[in-house]
C-alpha atoms as a PDB file:
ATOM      1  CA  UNK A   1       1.078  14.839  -3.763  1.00  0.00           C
ATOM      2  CA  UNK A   2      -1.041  13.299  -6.535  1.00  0.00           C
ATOM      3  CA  UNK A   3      -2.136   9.189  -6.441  1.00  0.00           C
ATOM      4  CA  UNK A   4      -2.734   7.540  -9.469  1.00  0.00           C
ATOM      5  CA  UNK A   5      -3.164   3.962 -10.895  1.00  0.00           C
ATOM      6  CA  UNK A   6      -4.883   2.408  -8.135  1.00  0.00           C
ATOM      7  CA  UNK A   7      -5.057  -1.941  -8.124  1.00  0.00           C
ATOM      8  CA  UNK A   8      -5.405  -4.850  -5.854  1.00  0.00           C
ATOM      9  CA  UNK A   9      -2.340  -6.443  -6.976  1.00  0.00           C
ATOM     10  CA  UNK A  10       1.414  -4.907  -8.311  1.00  0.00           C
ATOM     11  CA  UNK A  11       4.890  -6.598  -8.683  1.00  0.00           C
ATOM     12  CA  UNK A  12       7.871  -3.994  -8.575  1.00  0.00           C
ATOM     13  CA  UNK A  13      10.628  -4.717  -9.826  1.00  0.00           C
ATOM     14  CA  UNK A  14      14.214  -4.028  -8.249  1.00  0.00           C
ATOM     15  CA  UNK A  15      12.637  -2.808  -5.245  1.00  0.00           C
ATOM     16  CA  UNK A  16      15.309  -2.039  -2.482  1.00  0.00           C
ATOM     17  CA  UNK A  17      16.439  -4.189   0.492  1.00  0.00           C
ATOM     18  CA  UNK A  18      19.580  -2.716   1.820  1.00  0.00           C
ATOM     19  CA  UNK A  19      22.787  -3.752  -0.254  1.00  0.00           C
ATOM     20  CA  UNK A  20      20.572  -5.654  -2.977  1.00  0.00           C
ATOM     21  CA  UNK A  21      17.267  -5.247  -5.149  1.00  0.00           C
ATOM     22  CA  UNK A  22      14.847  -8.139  -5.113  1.00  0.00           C
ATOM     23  CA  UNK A  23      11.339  -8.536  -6.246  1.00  0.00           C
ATOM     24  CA  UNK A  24       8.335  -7.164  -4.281  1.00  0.00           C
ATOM     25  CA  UNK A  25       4.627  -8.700  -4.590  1.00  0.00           C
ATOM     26  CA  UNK A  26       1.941  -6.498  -3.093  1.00  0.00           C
ATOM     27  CA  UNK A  27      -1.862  -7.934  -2.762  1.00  0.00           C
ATOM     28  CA  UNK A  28      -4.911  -6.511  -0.728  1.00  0.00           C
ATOM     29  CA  UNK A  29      -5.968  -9.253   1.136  1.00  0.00           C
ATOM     30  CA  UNK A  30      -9.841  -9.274   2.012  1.00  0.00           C
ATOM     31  CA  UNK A  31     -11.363 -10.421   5.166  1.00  0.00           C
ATOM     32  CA  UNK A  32     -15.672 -10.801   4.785  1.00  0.00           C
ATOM     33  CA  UNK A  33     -16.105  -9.369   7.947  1.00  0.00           C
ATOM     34  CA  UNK A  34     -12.882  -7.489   9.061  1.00  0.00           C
ATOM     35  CA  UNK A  35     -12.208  -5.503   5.909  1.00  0.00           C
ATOM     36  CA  UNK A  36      -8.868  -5.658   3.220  1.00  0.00           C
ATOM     37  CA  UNK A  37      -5.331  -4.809   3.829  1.00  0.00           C
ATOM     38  CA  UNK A  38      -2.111  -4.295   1.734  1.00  0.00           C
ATOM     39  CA  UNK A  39       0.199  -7.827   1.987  1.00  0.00           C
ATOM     40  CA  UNK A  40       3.667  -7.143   0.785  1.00  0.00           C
ATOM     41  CA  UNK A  41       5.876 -10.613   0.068  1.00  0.00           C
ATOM     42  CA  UNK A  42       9.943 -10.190  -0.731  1.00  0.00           C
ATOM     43  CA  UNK A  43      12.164 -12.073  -1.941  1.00  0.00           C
ATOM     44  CA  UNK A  44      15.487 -12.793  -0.471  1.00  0.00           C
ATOM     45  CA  UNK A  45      18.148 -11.366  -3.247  1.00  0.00           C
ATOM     46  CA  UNK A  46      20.828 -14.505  -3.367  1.00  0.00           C
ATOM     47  CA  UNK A  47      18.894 -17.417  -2.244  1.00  0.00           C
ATOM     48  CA  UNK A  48      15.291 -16.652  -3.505  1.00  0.00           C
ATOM     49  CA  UNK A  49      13.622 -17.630  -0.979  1.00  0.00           C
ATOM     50  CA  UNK A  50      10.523 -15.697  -0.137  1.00  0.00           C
ATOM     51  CA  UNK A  51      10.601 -13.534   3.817  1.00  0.00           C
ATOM     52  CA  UNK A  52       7.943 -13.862   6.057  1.00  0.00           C
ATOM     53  CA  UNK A  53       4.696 -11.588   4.368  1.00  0.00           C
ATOM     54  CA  UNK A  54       4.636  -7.622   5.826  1.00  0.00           C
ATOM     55  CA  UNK A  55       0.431  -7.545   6.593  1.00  0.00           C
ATOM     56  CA  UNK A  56      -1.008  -3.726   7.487  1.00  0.00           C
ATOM     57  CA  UNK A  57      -3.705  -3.690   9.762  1.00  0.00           C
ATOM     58  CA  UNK A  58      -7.631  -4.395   8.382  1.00  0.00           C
ATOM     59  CA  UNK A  59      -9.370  -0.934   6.907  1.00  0.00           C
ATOM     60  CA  UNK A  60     -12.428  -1.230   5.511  1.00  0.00           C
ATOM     61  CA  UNK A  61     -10.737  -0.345   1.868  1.00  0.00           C
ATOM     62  CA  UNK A  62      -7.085  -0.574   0.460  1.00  0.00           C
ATOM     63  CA  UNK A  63      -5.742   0.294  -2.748  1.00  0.00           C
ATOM     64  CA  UNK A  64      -2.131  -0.131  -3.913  1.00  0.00           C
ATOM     65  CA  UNK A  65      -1.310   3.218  -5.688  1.00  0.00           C
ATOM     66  CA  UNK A  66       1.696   5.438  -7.227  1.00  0.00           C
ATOM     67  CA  UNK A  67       2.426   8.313  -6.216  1.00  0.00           C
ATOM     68  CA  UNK A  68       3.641  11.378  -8.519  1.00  0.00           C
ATOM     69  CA  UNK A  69       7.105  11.059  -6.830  1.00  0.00           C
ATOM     70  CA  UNK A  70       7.575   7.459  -8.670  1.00  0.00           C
ATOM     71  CA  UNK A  71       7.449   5.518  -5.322  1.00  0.00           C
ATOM     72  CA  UNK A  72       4.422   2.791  -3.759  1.00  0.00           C
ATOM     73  CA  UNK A  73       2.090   3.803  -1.527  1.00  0.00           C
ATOM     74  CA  UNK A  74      -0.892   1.889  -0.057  1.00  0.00           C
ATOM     75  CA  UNK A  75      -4.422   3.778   0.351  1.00  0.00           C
ATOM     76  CA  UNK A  76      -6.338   2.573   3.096  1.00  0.00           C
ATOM     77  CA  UNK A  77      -9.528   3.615   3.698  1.00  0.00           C
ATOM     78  CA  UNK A  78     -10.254   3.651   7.588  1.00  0.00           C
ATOM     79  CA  UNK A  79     -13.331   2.487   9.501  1.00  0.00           C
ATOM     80  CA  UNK A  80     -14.554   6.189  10.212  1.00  0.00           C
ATOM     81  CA  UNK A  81     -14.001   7.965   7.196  1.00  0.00           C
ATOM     82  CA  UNK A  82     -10.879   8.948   6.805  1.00  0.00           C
ATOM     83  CA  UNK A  83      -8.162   8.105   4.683  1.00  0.00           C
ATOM     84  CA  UNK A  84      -4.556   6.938   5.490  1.00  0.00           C
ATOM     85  CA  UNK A  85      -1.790   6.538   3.198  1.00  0.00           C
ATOM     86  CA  UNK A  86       1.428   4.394   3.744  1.00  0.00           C
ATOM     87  CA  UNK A  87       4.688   4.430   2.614  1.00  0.00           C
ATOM     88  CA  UNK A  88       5.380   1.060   0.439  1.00  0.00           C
ATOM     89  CA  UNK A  89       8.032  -0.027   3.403  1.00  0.00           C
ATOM     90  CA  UNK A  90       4.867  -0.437   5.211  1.00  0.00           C
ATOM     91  CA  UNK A  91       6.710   0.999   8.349  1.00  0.00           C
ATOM     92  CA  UNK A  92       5.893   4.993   8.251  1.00  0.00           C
ATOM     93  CA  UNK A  93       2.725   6.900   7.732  1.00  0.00           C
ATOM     94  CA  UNK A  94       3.080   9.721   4.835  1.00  0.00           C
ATOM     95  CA  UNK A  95      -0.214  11.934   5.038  1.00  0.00           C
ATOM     96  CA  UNK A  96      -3.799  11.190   7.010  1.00  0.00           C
ATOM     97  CA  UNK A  97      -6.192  13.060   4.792  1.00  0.00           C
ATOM     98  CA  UNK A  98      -9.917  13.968   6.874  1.00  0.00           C
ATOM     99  CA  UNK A  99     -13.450  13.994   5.455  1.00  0.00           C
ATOM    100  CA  UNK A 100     -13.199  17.797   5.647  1.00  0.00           C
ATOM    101  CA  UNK A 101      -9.932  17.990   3.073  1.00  0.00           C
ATOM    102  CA  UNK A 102      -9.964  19.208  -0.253  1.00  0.00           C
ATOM    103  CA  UNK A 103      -8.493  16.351  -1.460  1.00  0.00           C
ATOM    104  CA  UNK A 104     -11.064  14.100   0.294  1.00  0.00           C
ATOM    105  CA  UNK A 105     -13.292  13.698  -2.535  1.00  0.00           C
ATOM    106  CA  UNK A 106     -10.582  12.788  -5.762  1.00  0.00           C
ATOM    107  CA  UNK A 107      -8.665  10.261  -2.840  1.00  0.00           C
ATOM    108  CA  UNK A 108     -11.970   8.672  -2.397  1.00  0.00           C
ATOM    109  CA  UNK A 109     -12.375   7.990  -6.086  1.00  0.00           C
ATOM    110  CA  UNK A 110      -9.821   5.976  -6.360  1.00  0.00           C
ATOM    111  CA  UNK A 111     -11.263   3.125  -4.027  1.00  0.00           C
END
């Protein structure tokens, strides 16, 4: 899988919640002395009212990136080198990439 367009901040449109689309607003929050992480806010679809804001846990880096599959993924950079990338949802893991991966080096470049 291939990352591209990597940013601090996205909005994505009709982004699914069951039944309905809403709106989703991803940020990388940064901490001076714990690191960043992806923050993802919703909206509910019929009232508007924004949910409760999904945090990930602090990484030294995080990127918000697309993948070449069309779908969000978050980059986090952890605090021993390696790199772990999450599914938008913010629920599952979708690849752990190691210093010693070919891919190592381009993944890094996006940070």
């Amino acid at each position: 899988m291939q990352y591209s367009n990597p940013r601090t901040n996205a909005t994505i449109e009709h982004w699914p919640t069951g039944r309905y689309t809403t709106t989703a607003i991803f940020h990388i929050e940064t901490h001076p002395k714990r690191g960043q992480r992806a923050v993802r806010v919703t909206h509910h679809p019929i009232t508007g009212k924004p949910a409760a804001p999904k945090k990930l846990t602090f990484a030294r880096q995080a990127r918000i990136v697309d993948g070449d599959d069309g779908r969000t993924y978050i980059l986090e950079l952890r605090m021993y080198g390696s790199i772990h990338i999450m599914k938008g949802d913010m629920q599952y893991s979708h690849e752990h990439i190691m210093v010693g991966d070919t891919r190592y080096a381009d993944l890094l470049a996006l940070f």
